[in-house]
Protein backbone atom coordinates (compact mmCIF):
# COMPACT_ATOMS: atom_id res chain seq x y z
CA UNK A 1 -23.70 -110.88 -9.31
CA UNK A 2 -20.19 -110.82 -9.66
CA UNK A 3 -17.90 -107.88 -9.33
CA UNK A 4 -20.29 -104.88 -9.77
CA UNK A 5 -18.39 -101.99 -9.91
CA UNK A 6 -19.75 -98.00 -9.62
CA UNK A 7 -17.96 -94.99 -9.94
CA UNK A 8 -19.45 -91.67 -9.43
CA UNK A 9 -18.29 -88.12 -10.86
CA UNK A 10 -20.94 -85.42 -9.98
CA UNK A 11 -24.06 -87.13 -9.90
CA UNK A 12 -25.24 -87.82 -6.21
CA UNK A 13 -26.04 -91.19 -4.95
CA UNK A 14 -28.31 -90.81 -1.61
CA UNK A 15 -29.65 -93.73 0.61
CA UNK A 16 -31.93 -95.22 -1.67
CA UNK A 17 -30.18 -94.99 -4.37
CA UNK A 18 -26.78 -96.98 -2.72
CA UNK A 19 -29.28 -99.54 -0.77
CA UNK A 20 -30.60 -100.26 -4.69
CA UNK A 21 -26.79 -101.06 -6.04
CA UNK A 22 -26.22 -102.67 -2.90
CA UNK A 23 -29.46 -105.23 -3.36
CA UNK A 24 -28.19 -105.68 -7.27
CA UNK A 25 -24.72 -106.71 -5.82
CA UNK A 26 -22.44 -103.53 -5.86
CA UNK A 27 -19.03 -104.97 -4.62
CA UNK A 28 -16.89 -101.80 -5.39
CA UNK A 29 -17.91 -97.75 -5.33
CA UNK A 30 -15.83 -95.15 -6.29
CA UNK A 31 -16.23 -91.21 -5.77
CA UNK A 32 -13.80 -89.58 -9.00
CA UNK A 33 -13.62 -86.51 -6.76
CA UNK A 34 -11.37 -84.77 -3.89
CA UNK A 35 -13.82 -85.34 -0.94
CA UNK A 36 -16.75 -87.67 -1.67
CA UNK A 37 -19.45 -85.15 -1.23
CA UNK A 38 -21.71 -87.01 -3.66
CA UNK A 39 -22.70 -89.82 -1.87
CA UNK A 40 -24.92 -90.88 1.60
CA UNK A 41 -21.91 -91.97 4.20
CA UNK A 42 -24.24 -93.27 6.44
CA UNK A 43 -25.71 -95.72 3.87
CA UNK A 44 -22.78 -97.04 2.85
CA UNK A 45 -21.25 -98.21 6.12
CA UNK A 46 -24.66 -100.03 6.47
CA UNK A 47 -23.43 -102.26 3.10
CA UNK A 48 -20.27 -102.66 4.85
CA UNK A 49 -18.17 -101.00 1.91
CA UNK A 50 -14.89 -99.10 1.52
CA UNK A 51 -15.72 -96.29 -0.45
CA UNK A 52 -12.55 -95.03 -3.39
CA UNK A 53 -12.47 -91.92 -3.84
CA UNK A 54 -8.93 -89.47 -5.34
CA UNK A 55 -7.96 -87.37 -2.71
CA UNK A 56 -5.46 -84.65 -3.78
CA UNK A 57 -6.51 -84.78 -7.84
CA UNK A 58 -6.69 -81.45 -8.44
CA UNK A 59 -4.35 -80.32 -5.37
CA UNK A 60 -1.60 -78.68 -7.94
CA UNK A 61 -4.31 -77.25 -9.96
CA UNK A 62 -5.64 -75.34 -6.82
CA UNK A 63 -2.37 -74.57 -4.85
CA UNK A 64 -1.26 -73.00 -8.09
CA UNK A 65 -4.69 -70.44 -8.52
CA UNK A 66 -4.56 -69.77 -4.45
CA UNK A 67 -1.11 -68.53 -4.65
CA UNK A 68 -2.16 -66.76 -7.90
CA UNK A 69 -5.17 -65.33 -5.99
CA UNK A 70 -2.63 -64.38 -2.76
CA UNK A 71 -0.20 -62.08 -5.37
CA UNK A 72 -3.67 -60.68 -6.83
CA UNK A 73 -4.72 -59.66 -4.05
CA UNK A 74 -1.47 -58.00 -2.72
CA UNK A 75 -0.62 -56.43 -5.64
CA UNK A 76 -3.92 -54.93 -7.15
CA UNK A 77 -3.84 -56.76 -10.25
CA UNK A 78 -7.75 -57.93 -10.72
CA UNK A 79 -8.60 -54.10 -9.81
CA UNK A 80 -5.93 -52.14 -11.84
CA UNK A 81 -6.85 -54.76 -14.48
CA UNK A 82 -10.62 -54.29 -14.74
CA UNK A 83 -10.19 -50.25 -14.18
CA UNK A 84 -8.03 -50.12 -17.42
CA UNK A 85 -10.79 -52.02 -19.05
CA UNK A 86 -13.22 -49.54 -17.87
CA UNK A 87 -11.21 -46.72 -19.23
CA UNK A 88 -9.68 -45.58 -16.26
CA UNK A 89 -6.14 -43.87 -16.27
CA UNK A 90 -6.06 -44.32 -20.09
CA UNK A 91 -4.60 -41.96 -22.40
CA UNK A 92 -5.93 -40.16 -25.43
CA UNK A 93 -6.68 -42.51 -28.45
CA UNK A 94 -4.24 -42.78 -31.31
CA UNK A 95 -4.14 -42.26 -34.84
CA UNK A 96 -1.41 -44.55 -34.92
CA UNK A 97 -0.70 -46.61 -31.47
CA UNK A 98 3.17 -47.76 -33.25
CA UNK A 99 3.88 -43.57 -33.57
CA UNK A 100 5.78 -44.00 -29.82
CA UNK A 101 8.76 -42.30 -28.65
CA UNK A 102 11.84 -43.78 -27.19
CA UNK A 103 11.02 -46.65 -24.82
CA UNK A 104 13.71 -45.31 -22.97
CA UNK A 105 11.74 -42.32 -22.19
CA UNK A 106 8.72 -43.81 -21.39
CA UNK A 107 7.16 -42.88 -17.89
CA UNK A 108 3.79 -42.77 -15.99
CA UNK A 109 4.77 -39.91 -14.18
CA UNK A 110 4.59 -38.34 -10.74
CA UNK A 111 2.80 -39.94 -7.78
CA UNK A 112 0.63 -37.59 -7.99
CA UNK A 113 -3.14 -37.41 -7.19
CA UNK A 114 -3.45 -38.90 -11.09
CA UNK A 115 -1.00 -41.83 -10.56
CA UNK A 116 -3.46 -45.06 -10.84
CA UNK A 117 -1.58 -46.01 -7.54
CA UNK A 118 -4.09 -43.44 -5.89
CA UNK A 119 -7.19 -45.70 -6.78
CA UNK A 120 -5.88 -48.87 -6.73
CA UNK A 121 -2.81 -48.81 -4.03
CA UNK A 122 0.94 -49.75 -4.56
CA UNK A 123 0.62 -53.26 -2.87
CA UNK A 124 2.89 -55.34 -1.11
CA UNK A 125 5.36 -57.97 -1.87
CA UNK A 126 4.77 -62.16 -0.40
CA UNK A 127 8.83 -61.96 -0.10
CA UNK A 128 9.06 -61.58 3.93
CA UNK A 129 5.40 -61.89 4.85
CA UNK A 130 4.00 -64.90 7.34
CA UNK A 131 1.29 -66.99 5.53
CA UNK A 132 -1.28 -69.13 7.84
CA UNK A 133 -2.28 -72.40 6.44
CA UNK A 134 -5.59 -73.50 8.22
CA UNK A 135 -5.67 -77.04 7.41
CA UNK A 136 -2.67 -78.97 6.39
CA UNK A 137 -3.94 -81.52 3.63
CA UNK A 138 -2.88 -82.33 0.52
CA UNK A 139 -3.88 -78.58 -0.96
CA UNK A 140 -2.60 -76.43 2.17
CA UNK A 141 0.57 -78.41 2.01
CA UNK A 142 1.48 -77.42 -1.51
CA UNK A 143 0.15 -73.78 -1.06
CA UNK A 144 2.64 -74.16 1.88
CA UNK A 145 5.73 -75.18 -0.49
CA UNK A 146 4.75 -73.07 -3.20
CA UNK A 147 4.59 -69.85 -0.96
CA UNK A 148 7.82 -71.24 0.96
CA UNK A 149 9.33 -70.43 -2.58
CA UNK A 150 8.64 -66.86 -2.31
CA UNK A 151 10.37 -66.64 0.75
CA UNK A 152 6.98 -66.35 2.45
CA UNK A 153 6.95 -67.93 6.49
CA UNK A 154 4.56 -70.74 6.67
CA UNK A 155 2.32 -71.05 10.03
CA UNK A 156 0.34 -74.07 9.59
CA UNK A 157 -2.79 -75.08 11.89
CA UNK A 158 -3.92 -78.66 11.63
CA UNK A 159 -5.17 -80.49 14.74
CA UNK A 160 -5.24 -83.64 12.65
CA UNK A 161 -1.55 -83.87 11.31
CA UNK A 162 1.59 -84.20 12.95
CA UNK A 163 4.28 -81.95 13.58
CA UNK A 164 6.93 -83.63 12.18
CA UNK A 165 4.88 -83.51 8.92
CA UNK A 166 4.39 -80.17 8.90
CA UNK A 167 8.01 -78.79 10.45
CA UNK A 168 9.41 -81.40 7.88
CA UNK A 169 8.24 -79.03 4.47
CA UNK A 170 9.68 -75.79 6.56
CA UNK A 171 6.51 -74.55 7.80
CA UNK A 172 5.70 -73.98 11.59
CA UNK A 173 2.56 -76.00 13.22
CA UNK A 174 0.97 -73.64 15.65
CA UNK A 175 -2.19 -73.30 17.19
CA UNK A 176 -5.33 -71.78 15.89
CA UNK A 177 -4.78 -68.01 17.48
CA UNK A 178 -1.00 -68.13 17.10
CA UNK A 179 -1.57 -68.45 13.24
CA UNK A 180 -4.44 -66.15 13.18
CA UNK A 181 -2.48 -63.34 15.48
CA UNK A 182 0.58 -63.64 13.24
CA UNK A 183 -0.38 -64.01 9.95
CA UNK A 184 -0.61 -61.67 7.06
CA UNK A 185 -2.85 -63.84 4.88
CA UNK A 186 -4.86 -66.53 6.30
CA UNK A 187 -4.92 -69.64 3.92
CA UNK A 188 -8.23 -71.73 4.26
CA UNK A 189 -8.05 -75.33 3.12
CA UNK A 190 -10.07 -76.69 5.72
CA UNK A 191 -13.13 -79.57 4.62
CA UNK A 192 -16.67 -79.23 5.11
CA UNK A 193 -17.42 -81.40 8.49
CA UNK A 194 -19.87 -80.43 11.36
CA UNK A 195 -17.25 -78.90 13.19
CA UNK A 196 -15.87 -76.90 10.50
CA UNK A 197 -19.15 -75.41 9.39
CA UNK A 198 -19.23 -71.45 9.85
CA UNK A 199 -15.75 -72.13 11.86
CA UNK A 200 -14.02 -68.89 10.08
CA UNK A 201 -16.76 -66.45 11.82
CA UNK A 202 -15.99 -62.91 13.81
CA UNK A 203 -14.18 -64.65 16.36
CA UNK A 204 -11.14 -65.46 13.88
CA UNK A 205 -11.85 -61.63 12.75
CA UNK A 206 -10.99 -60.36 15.71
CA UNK A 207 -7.95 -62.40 15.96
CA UNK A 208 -6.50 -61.58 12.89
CA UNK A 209 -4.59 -58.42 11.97
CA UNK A 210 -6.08 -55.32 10.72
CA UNK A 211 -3.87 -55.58 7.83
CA UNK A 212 -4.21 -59.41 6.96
CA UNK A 213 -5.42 -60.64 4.20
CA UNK A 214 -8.05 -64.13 3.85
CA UNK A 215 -7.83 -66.23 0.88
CA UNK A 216 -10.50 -69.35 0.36
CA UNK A 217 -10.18 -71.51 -2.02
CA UNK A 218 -11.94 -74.71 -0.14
CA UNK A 219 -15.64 -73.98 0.78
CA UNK A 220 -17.33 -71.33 1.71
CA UNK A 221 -19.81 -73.11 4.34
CA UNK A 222 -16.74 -72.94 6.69
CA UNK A 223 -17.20 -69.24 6.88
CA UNK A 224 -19.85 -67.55 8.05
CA UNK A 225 -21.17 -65.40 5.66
CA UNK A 226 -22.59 -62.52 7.54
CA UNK A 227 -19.43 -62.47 10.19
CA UNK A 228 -17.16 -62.21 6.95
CA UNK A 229 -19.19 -58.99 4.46
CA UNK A 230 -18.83 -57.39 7.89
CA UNK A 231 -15.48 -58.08 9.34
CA UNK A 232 -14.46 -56.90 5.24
CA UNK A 233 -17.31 -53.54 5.73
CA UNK A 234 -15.93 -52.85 8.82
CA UNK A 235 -12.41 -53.16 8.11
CA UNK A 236 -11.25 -55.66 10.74
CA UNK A 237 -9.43 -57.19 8.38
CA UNK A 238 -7.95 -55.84 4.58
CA UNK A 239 -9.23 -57.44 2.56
CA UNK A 240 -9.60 -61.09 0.60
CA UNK A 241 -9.49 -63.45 -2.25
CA UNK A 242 -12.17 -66.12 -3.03
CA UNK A 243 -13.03 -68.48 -5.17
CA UNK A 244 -16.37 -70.23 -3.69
CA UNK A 245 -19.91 -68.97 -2.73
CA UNK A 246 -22.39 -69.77 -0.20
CA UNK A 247 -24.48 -70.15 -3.54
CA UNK A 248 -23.40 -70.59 -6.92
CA UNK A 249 -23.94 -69.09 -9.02
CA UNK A 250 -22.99 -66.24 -6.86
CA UNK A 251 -25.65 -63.91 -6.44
CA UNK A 252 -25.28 -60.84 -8.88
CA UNK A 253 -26.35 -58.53 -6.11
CA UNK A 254 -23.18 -60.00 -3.42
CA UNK A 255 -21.56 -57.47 -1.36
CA UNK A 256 -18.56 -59.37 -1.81
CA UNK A 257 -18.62 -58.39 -6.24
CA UNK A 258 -18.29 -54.72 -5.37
CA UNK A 259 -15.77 -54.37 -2.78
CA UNK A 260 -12.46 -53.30 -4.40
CA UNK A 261 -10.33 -54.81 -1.85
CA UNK A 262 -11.76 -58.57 -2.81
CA UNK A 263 -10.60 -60.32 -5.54
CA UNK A 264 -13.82 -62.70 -6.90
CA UNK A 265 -13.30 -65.97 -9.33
CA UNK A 266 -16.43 -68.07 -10.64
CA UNK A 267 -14.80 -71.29 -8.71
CA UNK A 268 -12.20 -72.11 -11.03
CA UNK A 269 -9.65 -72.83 -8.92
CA UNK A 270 -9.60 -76.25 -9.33
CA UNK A 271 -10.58 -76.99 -13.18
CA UNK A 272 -7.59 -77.36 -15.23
CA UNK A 273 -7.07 -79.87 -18.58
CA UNK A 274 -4.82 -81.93 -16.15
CA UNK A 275 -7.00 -82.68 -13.58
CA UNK A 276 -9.46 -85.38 -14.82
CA UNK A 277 -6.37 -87.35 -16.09
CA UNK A 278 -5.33 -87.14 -12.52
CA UNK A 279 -9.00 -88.84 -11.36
CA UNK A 280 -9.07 -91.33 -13.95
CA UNK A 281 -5.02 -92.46 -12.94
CA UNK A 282 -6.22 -92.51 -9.30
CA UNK A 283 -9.46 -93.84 -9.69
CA UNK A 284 -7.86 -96.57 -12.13
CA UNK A 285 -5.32 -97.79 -9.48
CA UNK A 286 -8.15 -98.54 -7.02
CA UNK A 287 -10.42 -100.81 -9.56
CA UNK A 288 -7.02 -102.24 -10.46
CA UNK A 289 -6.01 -102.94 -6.96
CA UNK A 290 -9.37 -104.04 -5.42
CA UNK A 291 -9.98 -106.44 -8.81
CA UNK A 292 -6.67 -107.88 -7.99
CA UNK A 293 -7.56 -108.38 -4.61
CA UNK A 294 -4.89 -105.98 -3.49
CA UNK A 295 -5.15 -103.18 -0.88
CA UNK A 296 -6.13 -99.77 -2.45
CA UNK A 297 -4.74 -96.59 -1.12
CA UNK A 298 -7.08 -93.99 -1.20
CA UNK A 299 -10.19 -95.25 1.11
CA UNK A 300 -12.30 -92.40 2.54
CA UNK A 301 -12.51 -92.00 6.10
CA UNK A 302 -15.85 -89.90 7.39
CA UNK A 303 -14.48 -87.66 10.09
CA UNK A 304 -16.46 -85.46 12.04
């Protein structure tokens, strides 16, 4: 058959479907995507091949929005933002909006009970705060960088990486509680496995300061959705910023869409115009490598 060679985007490939290539005389499967989701594991260790896949593609793309998301979140922007859209704390219209005085001169007035600051709060600044990074990969690790920048300290929990990794970008590796105890925003970035599932649940909650903060920009089946609307009704924690849905679409009718201390994104964080060139450069080095006869670099590894 020659050197048959597959590569998948979003389309999913289940048992039958990779025992079929496999008969026809697939040599060489690719997955264009961060974690491999899209295809039966199982089924392909029983053909006995590595699976490609491009860990880290879109890793800028979604540091960049999560840290966008943290100073959202902080300082009321998505809120204060949507309330002058809705006419709130607006002046009178215009006959002329150029017909200004002095910029100099220009105020919003006291903080008084009509300051916006009394709906939406004054926030607070990253500068100075402690961020916890709950998994270390290639996202957490350039969250961690990025929020380094900002003078933010980094607690990082990852019981798969080492120390030295982590200690060597200026961030702290601690355990689980540590981070969640001394954190003001909580950072999740961990991967969808059967011991991750519903792992961010009331237990964390309870853990975490009354103050802190939870930003997701990973999946949401690694918190449990019930434990979360209430730890955010109940105020157990301030508030959060997310990006993914236990369904998605998310439902119009979510909890989560009208709480005013959570700042909601259709799951954009990782779709930029830079992040298929990324795949297709990563993706392109393995079919280069594995044609050559040359090790590739990014084989996936099914951990549990």
């Amino acid at each position: 058959m020659g050197n048959k060679l597959i590569v998948l985007g979003d389309e999913y490939a289940g048992a039958d479907t990779i025992a079929a290539w496999g008969e026809a005389g697939m040599k060489f499967l690719g997955v264009a995507k961060g974690t491999p989701a899209t295809v039966d594991y199982d089924a392909i260790d029983k053909l006995g091949i590595q699976l490609s896949y491009t860990p880290g593609r879109n890793r800028v793309a979604v540091a960049e929005f999560n840290i966008g998301l943290m100073i959202a979140v902080a300082r009321n922007i998505t809120l204060s933002s949507t309330g002058l859209a809705k006419g709130e704390h607006v002046g009178e219209a215009m006959d002329d909006i150029y017909d200004v005085p002095d910029i100099k001169n220009v105020t919003f007035g006291p903080l008084d009970e009509k300051h916006p600051f009394t709906d939406y709060g004054i926030g607070f600044e990253l500068y100075g705060k402690t961020l916890g990074i709950a998994g270390y990969g290639a996202i957490g690790r350039e969250v961690a960088v990025r929020a380094k920048a900002f003078g933010m300290e980094i607690l990082a929990y990852d019981p798969y990486m080492d120390a030295a990794k982590i200690e060597a970008d200026g961030a702290k590796a601690v355990d689980l509680d540590t981070m969640l105890a001394q954190s003001d925003m909580v950072s999740i970035h961990l991967p969808v496995l059967p011991s991750t599932k519903g792992m961010v649940n009331k237990d964390w909650f309870s853990k975490m300061k009354p103050t802190a903060y939870l930003i997701n920009t990973a999946r949401a089946a690694v918190i449990d959705q019930k434990d979360f609307v209430e730890a955010l009704q109940n105020k157990e924690i301030a508030g959060a910023a997310v990006d993914v849905y236990w369904k998605e679409p998310v439902p119009a009718n979510h909890p989560l869409l009208s709480m005013r201390n959570v700042v909601c994104t259709p799951h954009m964080a990782g779709l930029t115009t830079d992040v298929d060139s990324w795949s297709g450069t990563m993706m392109g080095q393995e079919v280069t490598a594995y044609l050559k006869g040359e090790p590739r670099k990014y084989i996936w590894k099914v951990r549990k």
